[in-house]
N, C-alpha and C. Protein backbone atom coordinates (compact mmCIF):
# COMPACT_ATOMS: atom_id res chain seq x y z
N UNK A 1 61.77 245.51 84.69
CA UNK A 1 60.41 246.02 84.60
C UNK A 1 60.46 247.46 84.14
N UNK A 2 59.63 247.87 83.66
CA UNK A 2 59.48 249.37 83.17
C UNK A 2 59.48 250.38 84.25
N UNK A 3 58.95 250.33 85.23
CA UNK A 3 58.37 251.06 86.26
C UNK A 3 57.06 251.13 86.78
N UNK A 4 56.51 251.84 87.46
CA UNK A 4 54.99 251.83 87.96
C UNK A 4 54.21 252.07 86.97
N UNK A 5 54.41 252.93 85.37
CA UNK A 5 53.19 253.44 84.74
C UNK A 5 53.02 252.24 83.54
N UNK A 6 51.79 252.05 83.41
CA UNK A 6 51.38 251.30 82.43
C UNK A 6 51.85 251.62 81.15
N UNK A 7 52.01 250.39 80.45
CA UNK A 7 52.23 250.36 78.93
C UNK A 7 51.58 249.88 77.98
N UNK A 8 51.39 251.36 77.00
CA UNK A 8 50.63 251.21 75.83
C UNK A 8 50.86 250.75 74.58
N UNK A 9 50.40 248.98 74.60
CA UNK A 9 50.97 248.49 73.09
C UNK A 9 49.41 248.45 72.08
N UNK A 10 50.03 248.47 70.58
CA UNK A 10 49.45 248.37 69.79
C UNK A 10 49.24 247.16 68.90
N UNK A 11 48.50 246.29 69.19
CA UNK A 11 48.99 244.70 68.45
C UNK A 11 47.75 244.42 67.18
N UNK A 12 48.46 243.56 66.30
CA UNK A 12 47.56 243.02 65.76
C UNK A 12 46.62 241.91 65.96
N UNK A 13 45.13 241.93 65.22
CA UNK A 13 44.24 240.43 65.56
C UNK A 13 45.62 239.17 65.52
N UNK A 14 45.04 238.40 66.81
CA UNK A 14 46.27 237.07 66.67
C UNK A 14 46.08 236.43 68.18
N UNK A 15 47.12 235.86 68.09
CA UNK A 15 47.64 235.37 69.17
C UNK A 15 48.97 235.82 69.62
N UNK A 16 49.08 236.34 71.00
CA UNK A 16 50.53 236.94 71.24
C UNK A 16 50.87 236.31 72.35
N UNK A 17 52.07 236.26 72.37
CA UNK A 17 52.36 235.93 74.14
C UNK A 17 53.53 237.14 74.30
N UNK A 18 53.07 237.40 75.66
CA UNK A 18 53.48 239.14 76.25
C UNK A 18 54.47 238.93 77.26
N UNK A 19 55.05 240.06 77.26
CA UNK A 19 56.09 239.70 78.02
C UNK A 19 55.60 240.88 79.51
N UNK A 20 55.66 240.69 80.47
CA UNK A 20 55.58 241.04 81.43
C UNK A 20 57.11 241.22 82.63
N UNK A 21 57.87 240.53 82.51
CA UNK A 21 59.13 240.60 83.16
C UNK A 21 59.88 241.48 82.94
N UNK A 22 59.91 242.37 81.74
CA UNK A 22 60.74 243.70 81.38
C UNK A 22 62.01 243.23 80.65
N UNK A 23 62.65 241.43 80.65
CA UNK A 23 63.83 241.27 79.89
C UNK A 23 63.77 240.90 78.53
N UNK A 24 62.53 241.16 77.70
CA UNK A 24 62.72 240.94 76.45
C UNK A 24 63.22 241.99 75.55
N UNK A 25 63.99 241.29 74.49
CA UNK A 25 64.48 242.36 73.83
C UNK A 25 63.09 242.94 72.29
N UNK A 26 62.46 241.82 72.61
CA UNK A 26 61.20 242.57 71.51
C UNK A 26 59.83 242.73 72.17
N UNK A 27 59.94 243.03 73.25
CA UNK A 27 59.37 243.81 74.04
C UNK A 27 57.79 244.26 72.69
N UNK A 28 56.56 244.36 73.09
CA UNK A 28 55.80 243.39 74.21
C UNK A 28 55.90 242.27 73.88
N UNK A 29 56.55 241.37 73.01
CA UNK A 29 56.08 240.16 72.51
C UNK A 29 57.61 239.65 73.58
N UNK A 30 56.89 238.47 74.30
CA UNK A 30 58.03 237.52 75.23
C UNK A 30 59.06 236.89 73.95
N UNK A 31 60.38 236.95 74.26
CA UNK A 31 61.40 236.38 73.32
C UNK A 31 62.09 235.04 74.02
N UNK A 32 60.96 234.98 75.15
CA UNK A 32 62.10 233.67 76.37
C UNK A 32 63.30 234.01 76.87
N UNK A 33 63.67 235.58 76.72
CA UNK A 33 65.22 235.44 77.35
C UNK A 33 65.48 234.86 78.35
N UNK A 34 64.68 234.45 79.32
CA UNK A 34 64.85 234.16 80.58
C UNK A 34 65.19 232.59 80.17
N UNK A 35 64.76 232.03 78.94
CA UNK A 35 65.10 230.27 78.56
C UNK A 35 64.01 229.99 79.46
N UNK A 36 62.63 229.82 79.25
CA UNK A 36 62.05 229.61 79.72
C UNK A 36 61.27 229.15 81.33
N UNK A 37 61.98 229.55 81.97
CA UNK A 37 61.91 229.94 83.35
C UNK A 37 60.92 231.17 83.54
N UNK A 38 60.57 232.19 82.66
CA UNK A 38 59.69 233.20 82.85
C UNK A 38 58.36 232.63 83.27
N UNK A 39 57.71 233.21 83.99
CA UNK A 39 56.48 232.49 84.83
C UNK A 39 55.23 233.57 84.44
N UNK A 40 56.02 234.98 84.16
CA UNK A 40 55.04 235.97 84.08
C UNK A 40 54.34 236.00 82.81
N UNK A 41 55.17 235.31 81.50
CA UNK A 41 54.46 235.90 80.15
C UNK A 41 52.71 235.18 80.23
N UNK A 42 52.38 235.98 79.50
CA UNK A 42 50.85 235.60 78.99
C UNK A 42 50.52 235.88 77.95
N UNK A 43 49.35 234.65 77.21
CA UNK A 43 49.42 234.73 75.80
C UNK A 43 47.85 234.96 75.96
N UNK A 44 47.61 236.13 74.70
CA UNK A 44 46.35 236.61 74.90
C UNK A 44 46.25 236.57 73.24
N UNK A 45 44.55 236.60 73.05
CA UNK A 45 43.96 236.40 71.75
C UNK A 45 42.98 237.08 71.47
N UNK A 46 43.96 238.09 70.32
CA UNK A 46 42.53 239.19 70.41
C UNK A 46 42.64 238.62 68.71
N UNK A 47 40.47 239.48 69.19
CA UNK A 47 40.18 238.81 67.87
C UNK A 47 40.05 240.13 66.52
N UNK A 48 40.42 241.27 67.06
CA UNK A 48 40.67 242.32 66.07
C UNK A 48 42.11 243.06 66.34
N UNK A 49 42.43 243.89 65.68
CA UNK A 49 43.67 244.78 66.11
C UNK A 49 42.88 245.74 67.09
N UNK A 50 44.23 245.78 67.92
CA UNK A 50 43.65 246.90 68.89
C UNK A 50 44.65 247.41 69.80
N UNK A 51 44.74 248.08 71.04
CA UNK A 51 45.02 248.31 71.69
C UNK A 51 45.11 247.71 72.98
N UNK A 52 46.09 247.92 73.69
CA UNK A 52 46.03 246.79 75.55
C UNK A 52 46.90 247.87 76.00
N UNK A 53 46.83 247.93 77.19
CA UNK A 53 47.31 249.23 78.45
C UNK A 53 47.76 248.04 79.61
N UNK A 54 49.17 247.29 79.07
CA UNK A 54 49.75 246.45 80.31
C UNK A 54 50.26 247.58 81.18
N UNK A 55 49.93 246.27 82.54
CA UNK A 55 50.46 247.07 83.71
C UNK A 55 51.51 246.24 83.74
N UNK A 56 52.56 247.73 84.86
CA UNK A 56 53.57 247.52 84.65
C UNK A 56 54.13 246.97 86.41
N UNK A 57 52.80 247.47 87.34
CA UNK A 57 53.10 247.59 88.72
C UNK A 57 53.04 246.86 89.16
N UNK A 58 52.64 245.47 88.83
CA UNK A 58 51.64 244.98 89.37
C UNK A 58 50.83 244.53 90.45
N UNK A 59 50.19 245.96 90.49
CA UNK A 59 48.70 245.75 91.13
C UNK A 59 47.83 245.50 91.22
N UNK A 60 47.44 245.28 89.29
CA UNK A 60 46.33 245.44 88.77
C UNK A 60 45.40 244.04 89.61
N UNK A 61 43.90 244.38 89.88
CA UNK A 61 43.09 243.24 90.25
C UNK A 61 42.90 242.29 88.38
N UNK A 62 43.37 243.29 87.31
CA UNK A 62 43.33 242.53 86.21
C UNK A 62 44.30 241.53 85.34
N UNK A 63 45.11 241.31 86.22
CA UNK A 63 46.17 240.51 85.71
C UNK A 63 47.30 241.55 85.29
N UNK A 64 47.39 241.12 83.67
CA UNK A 64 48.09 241.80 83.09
C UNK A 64 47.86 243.26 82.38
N UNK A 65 46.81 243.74 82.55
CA UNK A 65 46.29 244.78 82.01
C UNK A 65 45.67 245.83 82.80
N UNK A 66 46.34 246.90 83.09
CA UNK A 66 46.21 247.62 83.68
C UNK A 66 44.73 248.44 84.64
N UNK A 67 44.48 248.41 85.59
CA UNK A 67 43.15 248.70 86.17
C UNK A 67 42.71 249.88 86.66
N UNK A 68 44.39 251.06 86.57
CA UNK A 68 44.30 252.13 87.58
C UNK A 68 44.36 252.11 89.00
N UNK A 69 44.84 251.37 89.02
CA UNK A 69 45.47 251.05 90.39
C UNK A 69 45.95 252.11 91.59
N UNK A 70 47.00 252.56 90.01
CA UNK A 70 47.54 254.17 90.66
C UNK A 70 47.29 255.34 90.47
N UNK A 71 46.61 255.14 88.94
CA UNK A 71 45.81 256.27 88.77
C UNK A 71 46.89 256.69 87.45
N UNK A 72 47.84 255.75 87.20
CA UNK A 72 48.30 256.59 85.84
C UNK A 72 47.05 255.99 84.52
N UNK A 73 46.44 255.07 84.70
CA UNK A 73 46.30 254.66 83.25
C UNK A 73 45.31 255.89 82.72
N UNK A 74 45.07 256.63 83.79
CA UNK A 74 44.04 258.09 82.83
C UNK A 74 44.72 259.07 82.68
N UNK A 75 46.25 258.80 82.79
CA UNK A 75 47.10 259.72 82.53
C UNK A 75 47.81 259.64 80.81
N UNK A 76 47.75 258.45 80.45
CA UNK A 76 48.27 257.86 79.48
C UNK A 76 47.73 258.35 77.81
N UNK A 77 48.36 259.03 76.90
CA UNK A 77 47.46 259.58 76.08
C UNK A 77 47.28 258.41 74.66
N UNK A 78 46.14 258.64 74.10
CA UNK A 78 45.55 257.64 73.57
C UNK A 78 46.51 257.58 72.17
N UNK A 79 47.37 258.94 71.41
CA UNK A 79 48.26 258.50 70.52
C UNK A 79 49.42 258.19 70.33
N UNK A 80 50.27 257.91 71.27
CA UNK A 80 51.08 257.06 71.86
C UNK A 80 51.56 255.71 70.73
């Protein structure tokens, strides 16, 4: 896992599946290292390019995306 502070990826419109466990090597996108035993990835579908602020703690009441939980995600700067 990364640690407690959220992470700021930049993806394109699509379909992704994310890696949440911290063992991928193409990191955010899940690569299955785990051989599919990973329970955490999630595949999300955005419908423009954009931005997502995964959490890394997880605390979040939002799943995979960070809520401020701890109070870093207003720490996090937007050009990153």
């Amino acid at each position: 896992m990364w640690g407690l502070h959220p992470v700021l990826v930049e993806l394109p419109a699509g379909r992704h599946k994310l890696c949440l466990c911290g063992d991928s090597d193409s990191f955010p996108a899940c690569d299955d290292s785990r051989r599919g035993v990973c329970s955490r990835a999630v595949t999300v579908d955005l419908p423009e390019d954009g931005r997502l602020l995964l959490c890394a703690c997880g605390k979040s009441s939002r799943g995979h995306l960070c809520d401020g939980s701890h109070g870093y995600s207003r720490k996090v700067p937007h050009g990153r």
